[in-house]
N, C-alpha and C. Protein backbone atom coordinates (compact mmCIF):
# COMPACT_ATOMS: atom_id res chain seq x y z
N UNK A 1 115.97 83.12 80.27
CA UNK A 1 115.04 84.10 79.72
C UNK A 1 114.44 83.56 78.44
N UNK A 2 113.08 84.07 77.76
CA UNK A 2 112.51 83.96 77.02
C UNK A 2 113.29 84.08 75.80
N UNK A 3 113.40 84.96 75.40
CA UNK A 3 114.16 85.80 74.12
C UNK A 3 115.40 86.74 74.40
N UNK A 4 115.98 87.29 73.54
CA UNK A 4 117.17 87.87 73.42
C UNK A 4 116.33 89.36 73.57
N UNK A 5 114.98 89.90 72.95
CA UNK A 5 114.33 90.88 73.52
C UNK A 5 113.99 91.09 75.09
N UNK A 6 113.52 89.71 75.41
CA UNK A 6 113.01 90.04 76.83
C UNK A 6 114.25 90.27 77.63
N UNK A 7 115.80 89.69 77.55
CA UNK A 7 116.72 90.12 78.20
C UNK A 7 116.97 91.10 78.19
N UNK A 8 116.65 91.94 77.05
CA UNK A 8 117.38 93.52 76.84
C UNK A 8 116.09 94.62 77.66
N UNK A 9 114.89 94.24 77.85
CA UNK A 9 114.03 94.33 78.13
C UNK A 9 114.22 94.59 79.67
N UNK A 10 114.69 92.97 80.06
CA UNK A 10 114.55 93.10 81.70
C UNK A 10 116.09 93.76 82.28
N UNK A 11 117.32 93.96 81.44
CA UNK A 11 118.19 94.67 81.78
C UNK A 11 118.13 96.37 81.61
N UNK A 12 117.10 96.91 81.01
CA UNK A 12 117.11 98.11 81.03
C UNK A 12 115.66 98.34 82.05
N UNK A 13 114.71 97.44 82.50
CA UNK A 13 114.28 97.37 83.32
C UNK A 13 114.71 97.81 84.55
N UNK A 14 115.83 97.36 85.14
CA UNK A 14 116.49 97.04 86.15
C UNK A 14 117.74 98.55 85.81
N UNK A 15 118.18 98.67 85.16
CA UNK A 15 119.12 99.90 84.53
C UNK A 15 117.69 101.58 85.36
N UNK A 16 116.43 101.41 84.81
CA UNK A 16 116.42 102.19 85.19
C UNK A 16 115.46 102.35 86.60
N UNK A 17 115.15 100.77 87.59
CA UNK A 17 115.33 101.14 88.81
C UNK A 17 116.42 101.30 90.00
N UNK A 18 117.41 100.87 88.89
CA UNK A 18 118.93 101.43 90.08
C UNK A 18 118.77 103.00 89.90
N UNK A 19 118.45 103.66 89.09
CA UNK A 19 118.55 104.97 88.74
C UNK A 19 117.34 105.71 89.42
N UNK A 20 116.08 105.29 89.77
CA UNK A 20 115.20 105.55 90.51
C UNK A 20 115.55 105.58 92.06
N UNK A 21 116.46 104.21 92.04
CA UNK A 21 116.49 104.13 93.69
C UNK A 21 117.87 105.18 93.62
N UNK A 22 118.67 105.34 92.92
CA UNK A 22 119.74 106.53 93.36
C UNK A 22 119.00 107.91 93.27
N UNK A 23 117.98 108.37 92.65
CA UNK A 23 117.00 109.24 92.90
C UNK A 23 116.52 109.46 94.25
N UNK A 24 115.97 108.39 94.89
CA UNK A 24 115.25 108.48 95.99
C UNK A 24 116.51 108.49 97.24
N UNK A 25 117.42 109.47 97.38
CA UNK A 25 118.53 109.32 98.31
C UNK A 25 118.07 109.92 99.79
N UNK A 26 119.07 109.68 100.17
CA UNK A 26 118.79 110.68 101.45
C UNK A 26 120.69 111.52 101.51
N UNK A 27 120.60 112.56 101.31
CA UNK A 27 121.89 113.47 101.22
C UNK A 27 122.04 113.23 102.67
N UNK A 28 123.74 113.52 102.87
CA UNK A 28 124.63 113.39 104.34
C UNK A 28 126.06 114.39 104.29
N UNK A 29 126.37 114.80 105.32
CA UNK A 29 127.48 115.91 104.56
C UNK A 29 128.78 115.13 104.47
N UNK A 30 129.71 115.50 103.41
CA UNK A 30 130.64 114.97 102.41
C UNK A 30 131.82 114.66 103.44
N UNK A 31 132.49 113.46 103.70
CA UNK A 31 132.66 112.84 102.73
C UNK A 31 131.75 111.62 102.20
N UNK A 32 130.67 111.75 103.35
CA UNK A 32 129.69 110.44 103.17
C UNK A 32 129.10 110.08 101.99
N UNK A 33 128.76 109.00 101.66
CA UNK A 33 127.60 108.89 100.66
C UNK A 33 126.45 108.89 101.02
N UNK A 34 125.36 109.32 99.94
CA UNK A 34 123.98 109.19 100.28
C UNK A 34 123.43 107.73 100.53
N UNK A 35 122.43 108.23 101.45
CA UNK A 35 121.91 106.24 101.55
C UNK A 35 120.79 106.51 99.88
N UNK A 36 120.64 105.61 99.89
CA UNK A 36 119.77 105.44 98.60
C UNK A 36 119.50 103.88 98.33
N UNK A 37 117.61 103.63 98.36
CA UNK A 37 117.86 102.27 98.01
C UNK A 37 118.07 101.48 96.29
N UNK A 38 119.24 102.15 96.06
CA UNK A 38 120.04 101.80 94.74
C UNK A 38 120.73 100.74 94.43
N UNK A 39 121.24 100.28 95.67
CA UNK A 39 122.15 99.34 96.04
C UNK A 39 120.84 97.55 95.91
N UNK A 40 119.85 97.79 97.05
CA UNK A 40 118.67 96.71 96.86
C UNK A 40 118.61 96.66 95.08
N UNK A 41 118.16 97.39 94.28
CA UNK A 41 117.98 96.83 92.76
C UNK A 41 118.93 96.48 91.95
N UNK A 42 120.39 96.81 92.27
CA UNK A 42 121.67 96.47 91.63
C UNK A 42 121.71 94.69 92.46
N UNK A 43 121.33 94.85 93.96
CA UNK A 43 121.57 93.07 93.91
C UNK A 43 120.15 92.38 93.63
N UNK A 44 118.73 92.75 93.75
CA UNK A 44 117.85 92.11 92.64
C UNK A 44 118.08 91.82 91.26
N UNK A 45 119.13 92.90 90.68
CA UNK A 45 119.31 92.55 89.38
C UNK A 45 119.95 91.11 88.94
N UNK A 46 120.61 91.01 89.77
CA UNK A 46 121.65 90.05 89.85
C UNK A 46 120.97 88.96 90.61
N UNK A 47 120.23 88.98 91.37
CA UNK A 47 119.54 87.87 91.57
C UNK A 47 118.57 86.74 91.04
N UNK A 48 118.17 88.11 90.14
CA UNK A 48 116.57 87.66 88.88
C UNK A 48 117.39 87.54 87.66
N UNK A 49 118.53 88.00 87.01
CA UNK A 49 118.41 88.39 85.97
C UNK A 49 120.14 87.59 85.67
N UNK A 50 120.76 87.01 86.51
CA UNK A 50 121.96 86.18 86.07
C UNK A 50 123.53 87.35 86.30
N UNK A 51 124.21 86.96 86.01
CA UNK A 51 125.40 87.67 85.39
C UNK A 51 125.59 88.57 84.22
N UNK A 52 125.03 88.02 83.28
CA UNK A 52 125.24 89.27 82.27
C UNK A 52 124.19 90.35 81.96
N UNK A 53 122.71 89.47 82.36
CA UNK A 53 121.76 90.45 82.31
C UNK A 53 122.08 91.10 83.82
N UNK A 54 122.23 91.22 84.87
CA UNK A 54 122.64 92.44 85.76
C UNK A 54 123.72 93.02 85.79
N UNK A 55 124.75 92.66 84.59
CA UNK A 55 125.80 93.83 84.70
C UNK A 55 125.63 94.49 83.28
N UNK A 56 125.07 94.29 82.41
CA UNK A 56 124.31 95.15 81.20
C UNK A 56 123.28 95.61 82.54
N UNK A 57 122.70 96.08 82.94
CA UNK A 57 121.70 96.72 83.55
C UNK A 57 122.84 97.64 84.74
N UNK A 58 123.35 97.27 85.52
CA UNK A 58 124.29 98.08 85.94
C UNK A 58 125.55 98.66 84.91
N UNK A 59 125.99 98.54 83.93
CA UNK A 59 126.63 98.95 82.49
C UNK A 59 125.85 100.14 82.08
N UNK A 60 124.68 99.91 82.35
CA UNK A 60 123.61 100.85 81.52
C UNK A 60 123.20 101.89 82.48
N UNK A 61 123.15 101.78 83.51
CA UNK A 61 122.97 102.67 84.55
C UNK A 61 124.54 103.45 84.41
N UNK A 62 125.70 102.91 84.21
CA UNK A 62 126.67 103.56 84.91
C UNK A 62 126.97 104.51 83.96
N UNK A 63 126.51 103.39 82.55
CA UNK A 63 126.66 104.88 81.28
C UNK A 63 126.07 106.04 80.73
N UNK A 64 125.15 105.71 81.33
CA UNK A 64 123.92 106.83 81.65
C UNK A 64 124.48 107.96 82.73
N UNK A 65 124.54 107.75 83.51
CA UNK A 65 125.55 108.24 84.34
C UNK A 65 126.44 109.15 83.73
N UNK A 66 127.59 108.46 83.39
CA UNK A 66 128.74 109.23 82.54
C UNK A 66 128.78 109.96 81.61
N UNK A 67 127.50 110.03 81.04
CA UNK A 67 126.88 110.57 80.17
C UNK A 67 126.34 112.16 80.55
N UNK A 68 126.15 112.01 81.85
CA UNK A 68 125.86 113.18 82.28
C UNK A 68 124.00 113.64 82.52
N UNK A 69 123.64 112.01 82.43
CA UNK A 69 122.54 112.11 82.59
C UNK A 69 121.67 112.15 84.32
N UNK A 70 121.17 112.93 84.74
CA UNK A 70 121.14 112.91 86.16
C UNK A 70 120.25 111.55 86.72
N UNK A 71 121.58 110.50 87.05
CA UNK A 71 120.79 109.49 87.26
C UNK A 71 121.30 108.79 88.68
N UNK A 72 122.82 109.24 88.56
CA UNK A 72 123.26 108.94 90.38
C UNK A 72 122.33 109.76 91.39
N UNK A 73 122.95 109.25 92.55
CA UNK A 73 122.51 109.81 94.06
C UNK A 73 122.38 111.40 94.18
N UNK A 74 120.67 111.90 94.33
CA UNK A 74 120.79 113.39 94.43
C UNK A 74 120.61 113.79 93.07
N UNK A 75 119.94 112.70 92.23
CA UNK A 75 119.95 113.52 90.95
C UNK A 75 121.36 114.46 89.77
N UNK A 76 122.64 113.89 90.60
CA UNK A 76 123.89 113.88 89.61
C UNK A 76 123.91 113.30 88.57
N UNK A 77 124.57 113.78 88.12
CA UNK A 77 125.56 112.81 86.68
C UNK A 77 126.78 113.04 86.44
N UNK A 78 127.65 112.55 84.98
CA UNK A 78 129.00 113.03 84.78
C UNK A 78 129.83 112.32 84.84
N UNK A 79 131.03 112.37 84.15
CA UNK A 79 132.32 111.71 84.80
C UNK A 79 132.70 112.07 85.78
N UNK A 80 132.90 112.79 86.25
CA UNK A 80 133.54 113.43 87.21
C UNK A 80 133.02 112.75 88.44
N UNK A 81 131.79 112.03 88.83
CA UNK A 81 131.56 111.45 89.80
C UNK A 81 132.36 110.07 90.16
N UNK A 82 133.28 109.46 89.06
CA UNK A 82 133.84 108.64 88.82
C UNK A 82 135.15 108.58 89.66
N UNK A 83 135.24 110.21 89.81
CA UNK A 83 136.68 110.66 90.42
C UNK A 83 136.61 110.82 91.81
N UNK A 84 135.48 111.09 92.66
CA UNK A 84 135.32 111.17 93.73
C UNK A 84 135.36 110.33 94.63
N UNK A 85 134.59 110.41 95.82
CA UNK A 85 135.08 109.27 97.01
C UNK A 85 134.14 108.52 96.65
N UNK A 86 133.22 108.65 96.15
CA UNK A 86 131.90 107.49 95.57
C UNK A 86 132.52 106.50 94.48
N UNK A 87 133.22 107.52 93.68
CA UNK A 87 133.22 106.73 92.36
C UNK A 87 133.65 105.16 92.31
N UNK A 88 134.38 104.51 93.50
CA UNK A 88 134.66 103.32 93.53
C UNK A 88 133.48 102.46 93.97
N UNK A 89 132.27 103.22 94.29
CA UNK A 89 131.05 102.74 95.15
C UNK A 89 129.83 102.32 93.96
N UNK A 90 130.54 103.62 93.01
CA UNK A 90 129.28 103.52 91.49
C UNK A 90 130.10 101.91 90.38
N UNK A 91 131.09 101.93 90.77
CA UNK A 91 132.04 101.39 89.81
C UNK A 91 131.61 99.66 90.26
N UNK A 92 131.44 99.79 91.93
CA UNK A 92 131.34 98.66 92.80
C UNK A 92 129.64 98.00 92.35
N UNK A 93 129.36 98.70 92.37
CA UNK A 93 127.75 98.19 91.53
C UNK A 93 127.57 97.08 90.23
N UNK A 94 128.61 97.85 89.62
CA UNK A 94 128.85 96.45 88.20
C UNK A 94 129.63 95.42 89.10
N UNK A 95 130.56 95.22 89.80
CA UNK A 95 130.86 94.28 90.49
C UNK A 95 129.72 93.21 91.43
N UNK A 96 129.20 93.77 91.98
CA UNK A 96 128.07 93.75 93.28
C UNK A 96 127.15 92.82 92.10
N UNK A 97 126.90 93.47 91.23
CA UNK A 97 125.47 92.28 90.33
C UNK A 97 125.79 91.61 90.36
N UNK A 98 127.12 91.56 89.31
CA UNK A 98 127.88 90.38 88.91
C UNK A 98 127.86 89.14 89.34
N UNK A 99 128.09 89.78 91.10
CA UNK A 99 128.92 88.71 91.81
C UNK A 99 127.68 87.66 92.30
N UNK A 100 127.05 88.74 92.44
CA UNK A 100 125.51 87.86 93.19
C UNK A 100 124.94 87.46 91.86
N UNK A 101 124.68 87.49 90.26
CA UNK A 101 124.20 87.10 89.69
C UNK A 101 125.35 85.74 89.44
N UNK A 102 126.25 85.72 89.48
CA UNK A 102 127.03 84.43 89.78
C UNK A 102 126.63 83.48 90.52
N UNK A 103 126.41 84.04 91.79
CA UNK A 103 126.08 82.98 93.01
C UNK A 103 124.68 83.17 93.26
N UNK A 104 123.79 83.24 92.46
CA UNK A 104 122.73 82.81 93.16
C UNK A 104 122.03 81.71 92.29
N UNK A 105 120.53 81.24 92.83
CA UNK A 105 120.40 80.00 92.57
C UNK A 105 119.10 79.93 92.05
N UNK A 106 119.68 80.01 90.36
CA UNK A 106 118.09 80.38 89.67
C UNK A 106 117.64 79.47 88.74
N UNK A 107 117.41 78.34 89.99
CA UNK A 107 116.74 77.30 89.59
C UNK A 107 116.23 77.19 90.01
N UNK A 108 116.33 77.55 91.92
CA UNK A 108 115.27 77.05 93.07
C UNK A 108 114.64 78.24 93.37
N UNK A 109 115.39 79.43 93.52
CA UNK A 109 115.00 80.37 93.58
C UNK A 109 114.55 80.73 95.28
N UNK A 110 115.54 80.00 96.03
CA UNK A 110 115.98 80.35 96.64
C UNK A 110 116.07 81.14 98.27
N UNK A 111 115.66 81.36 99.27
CA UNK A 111 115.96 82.58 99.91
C UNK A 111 117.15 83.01 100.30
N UNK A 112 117.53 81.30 100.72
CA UNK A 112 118.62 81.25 101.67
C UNK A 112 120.11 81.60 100.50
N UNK A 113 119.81 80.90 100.08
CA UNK A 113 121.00 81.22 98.54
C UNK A 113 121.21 82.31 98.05
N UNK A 114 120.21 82.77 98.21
CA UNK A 114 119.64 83.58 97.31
C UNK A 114 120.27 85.85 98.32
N UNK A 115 120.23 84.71 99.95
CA UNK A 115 120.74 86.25 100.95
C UNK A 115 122.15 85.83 100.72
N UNK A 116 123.14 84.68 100.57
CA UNK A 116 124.06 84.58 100.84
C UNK A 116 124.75 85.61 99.62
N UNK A 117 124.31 84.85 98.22
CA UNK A 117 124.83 85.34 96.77
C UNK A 117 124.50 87.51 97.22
N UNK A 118 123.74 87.46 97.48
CA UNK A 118 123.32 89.65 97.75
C UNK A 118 124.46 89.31 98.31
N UNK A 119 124.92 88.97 99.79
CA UNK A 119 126.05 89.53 100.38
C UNK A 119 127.22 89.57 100.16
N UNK A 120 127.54 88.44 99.22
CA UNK A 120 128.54 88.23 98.34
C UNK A 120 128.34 89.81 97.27
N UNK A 121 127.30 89.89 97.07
CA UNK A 121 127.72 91.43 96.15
C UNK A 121 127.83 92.26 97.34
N UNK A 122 127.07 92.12 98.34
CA UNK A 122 127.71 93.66 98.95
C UNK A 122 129.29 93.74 99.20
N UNK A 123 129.76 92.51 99.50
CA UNK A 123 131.38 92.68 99.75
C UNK A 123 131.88 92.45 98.48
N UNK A 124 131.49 92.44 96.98
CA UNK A 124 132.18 93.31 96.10
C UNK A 124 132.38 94.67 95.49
N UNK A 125 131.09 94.98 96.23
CA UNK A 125 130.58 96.62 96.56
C UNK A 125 131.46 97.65 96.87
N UNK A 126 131.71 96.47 98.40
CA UNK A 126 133.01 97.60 99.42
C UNK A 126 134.21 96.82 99.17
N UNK A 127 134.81 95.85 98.54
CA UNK A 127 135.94 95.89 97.79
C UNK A 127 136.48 96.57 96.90
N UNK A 128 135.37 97.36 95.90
CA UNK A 128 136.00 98.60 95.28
C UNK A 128 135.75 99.93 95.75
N UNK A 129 134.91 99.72 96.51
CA UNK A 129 134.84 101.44 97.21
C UNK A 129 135.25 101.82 98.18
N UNK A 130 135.79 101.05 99.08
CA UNK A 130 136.64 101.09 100.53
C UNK A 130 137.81 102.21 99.80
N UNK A 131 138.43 100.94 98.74
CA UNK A 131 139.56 101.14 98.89
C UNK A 131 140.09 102.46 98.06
N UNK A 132 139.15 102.65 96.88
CA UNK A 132 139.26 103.73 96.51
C UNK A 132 138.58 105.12 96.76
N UNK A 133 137.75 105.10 97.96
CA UNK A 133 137.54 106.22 98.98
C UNK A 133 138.45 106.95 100.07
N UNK A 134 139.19 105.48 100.21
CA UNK A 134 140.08 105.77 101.17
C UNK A 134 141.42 106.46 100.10
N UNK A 135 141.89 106.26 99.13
CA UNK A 135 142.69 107.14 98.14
C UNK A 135 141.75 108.20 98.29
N UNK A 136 140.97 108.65 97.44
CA UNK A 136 140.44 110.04 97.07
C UNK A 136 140.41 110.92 98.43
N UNK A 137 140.32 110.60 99.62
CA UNK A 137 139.77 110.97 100.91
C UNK A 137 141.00 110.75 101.81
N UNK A 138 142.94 110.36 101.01
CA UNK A 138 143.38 110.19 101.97
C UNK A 138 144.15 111.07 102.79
N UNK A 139 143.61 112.89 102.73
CA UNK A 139 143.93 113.71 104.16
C UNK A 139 142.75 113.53 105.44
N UNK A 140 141.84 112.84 104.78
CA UNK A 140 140.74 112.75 105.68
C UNK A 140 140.61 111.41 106.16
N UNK A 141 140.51 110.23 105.71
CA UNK A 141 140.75 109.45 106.48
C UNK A 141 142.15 108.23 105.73
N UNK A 142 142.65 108.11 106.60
CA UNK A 142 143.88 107.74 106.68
C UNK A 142 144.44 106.68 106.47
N UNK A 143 143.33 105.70 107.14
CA UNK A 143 143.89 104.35 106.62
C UNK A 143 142.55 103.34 106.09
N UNK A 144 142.71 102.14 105.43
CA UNK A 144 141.39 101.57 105.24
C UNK A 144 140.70 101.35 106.32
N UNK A 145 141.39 101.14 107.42
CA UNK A 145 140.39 100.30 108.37
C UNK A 145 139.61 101.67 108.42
N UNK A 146 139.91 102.96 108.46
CA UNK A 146 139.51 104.32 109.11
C UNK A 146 138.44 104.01 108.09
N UNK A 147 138.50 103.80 106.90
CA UNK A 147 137.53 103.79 105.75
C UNK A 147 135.87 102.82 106.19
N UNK A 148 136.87 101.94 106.54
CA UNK A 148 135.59 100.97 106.63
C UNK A 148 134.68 101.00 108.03
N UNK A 149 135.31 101.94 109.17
CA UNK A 149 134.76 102.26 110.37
C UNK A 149 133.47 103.41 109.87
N UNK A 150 134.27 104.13 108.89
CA UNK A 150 133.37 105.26 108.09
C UNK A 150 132.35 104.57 107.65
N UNK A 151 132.47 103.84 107.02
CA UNK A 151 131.13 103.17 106.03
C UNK A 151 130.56 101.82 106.98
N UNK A 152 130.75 101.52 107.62
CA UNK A 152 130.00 100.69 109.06
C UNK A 152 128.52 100.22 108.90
N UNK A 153 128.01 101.35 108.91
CA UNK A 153 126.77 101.96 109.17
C UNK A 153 125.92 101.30 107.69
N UNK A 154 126.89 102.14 106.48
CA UNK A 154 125.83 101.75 105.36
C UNK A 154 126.56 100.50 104.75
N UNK A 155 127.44 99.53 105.34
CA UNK A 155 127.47 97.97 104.96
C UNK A 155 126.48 97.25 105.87
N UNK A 156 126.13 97.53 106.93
CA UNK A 156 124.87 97.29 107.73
C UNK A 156 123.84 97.31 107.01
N UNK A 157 123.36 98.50 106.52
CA UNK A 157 122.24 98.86 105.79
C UNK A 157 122.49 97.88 104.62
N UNK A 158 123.42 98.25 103.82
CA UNK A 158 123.59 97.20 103.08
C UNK A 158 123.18 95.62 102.81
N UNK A 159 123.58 95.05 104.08
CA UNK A 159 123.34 94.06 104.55
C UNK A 159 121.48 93.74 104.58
N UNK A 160 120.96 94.44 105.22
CA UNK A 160 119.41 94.37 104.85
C UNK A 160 118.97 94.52 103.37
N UNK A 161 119.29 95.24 102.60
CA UNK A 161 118.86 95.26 101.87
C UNK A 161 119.10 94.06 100.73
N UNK A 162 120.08 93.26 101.01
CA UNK A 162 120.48 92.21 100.56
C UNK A 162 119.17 91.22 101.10
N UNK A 163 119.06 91.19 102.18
CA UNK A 163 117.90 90.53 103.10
C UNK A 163 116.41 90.77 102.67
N UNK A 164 116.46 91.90 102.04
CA UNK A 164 115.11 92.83 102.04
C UNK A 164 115.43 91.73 100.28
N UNK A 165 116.34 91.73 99.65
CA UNK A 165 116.22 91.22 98.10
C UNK A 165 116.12 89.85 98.02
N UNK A 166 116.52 89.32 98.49
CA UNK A 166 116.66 87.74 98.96
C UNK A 166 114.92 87.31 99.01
N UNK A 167 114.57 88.07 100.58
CA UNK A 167 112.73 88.20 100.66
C UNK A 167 111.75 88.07 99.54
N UNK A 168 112.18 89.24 98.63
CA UNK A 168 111.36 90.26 97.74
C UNK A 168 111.56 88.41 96.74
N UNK A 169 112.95 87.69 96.50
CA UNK A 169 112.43 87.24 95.07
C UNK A 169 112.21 85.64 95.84
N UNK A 170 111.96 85.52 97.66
CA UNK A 170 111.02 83.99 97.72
C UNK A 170 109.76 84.81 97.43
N UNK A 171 109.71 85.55 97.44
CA UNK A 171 107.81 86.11 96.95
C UNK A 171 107.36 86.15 96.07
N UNK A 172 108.44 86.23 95.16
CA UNK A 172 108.17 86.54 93.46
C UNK A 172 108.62 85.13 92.99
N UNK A 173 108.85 84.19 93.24
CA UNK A 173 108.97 82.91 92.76
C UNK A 173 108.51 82.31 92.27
N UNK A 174 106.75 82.57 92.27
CA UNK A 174 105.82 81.47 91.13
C UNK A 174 105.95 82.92 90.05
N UNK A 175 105.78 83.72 90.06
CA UNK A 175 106.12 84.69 88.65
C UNK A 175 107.54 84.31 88.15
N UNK A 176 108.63 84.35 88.99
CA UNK A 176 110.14 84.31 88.60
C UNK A 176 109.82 83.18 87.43
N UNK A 177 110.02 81.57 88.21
CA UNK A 177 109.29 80.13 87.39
C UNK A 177 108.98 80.25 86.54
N UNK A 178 107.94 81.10 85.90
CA UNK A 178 106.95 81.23 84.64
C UNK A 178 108.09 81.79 83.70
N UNK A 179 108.30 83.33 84.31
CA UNK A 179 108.55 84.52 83.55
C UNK A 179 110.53 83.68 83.03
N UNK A 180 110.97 83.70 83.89
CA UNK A 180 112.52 82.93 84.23
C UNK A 180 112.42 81.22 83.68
N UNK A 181 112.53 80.49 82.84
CA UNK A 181 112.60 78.96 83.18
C UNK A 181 113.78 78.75 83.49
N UNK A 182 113.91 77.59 84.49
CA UNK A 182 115.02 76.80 84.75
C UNK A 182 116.15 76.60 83.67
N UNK A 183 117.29 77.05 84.52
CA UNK A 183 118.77 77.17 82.89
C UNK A 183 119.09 75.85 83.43
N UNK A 184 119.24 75.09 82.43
CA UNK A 184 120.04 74.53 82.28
C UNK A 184 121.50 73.99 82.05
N UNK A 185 122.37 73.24 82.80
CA UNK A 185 123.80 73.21 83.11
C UNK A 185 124.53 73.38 81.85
């Protein structure tokens, strides 16, 4: 990045389109989560923006959040969402940047690198939310695997949208170049 401004810049950037895309949900009845494309800007973050600038941007979303500001799925907020069958899913988001702002490759910028590092966040995603859905939820479903048969559907979805982010930044690559220079080792 340019400056120590433009980082804080492009992490609250990104802070408040995870919060847009958890806005734009689609509700499902409980114990499900909403689909929401929240998940696509938590692994763009991490794709464009490194490791620390996408988990300050997911940090900032989550504290916003806790704050009680209505910025999760459906227009929630609160701690208390923390406690629910989601809360390992909101928690999984600072993981999910992380992991993909780790592994991706922002020098070349990528596609192929670039889908592998997203999917690498989605399975740090459902490494913390499997398992702590399946606690909060365990008269209802019973065991993890029961957990992860449950959520099937939106690690699928998931999965595209990793695909859909991967896409989005070979397109944005002569801007990325300019805006992004090459880090050096």
């Amino acid at each position: 990045m340019k400056s120590p401004k433009m980082n804080l810049a492009a992490s609250a950037l990104f802070a408040a389109l995870i919060s847009a895309g958890a806005l734009f949900s689609i509700p499902l009845p409980p114990p499900l989560p909403p689909v929401s494309p929240a998940v696509f800007f938590v692994l763009l973050s991490g794709l464009i923006l490194g490791p620390a600038g996408a988990g300050a941007s997911a940090g900032i979303y989550l504290l916003l959040g806790s704050l009680g500001l209505p910025v999760f799925a459906n227009g929630a907020g609160g701690l208390g969402h923390f406690l629910g069958p989601t809360g390992g899913f909101l928690l999984g988001y600072l993981a999910a940047a992380v992991t993909t702002g780790v592994l991706a490759d922002r020098k070349t910028w990528g596609a192929g690198r670039a889908f592998l590092a997203a999917g690498a966040g989605v399975l740090a995603l459902y490494a913390l939310g499997l398992p702590w859905m399946r606690r909060v939820l365990a008269a209802k479903v019973a065991t993890l695997g029961a957990a992860a048969v449950l959520m099937a559907p939106y690690f699928i979805g998931d999965l595209v949208k990793a695909a859909a982010a991967a896409l989005l930044l070979r397109a944005l690559k002569p801007v990325l170049e300019r805006q992004f220079p090459r880090e050096e080792p």
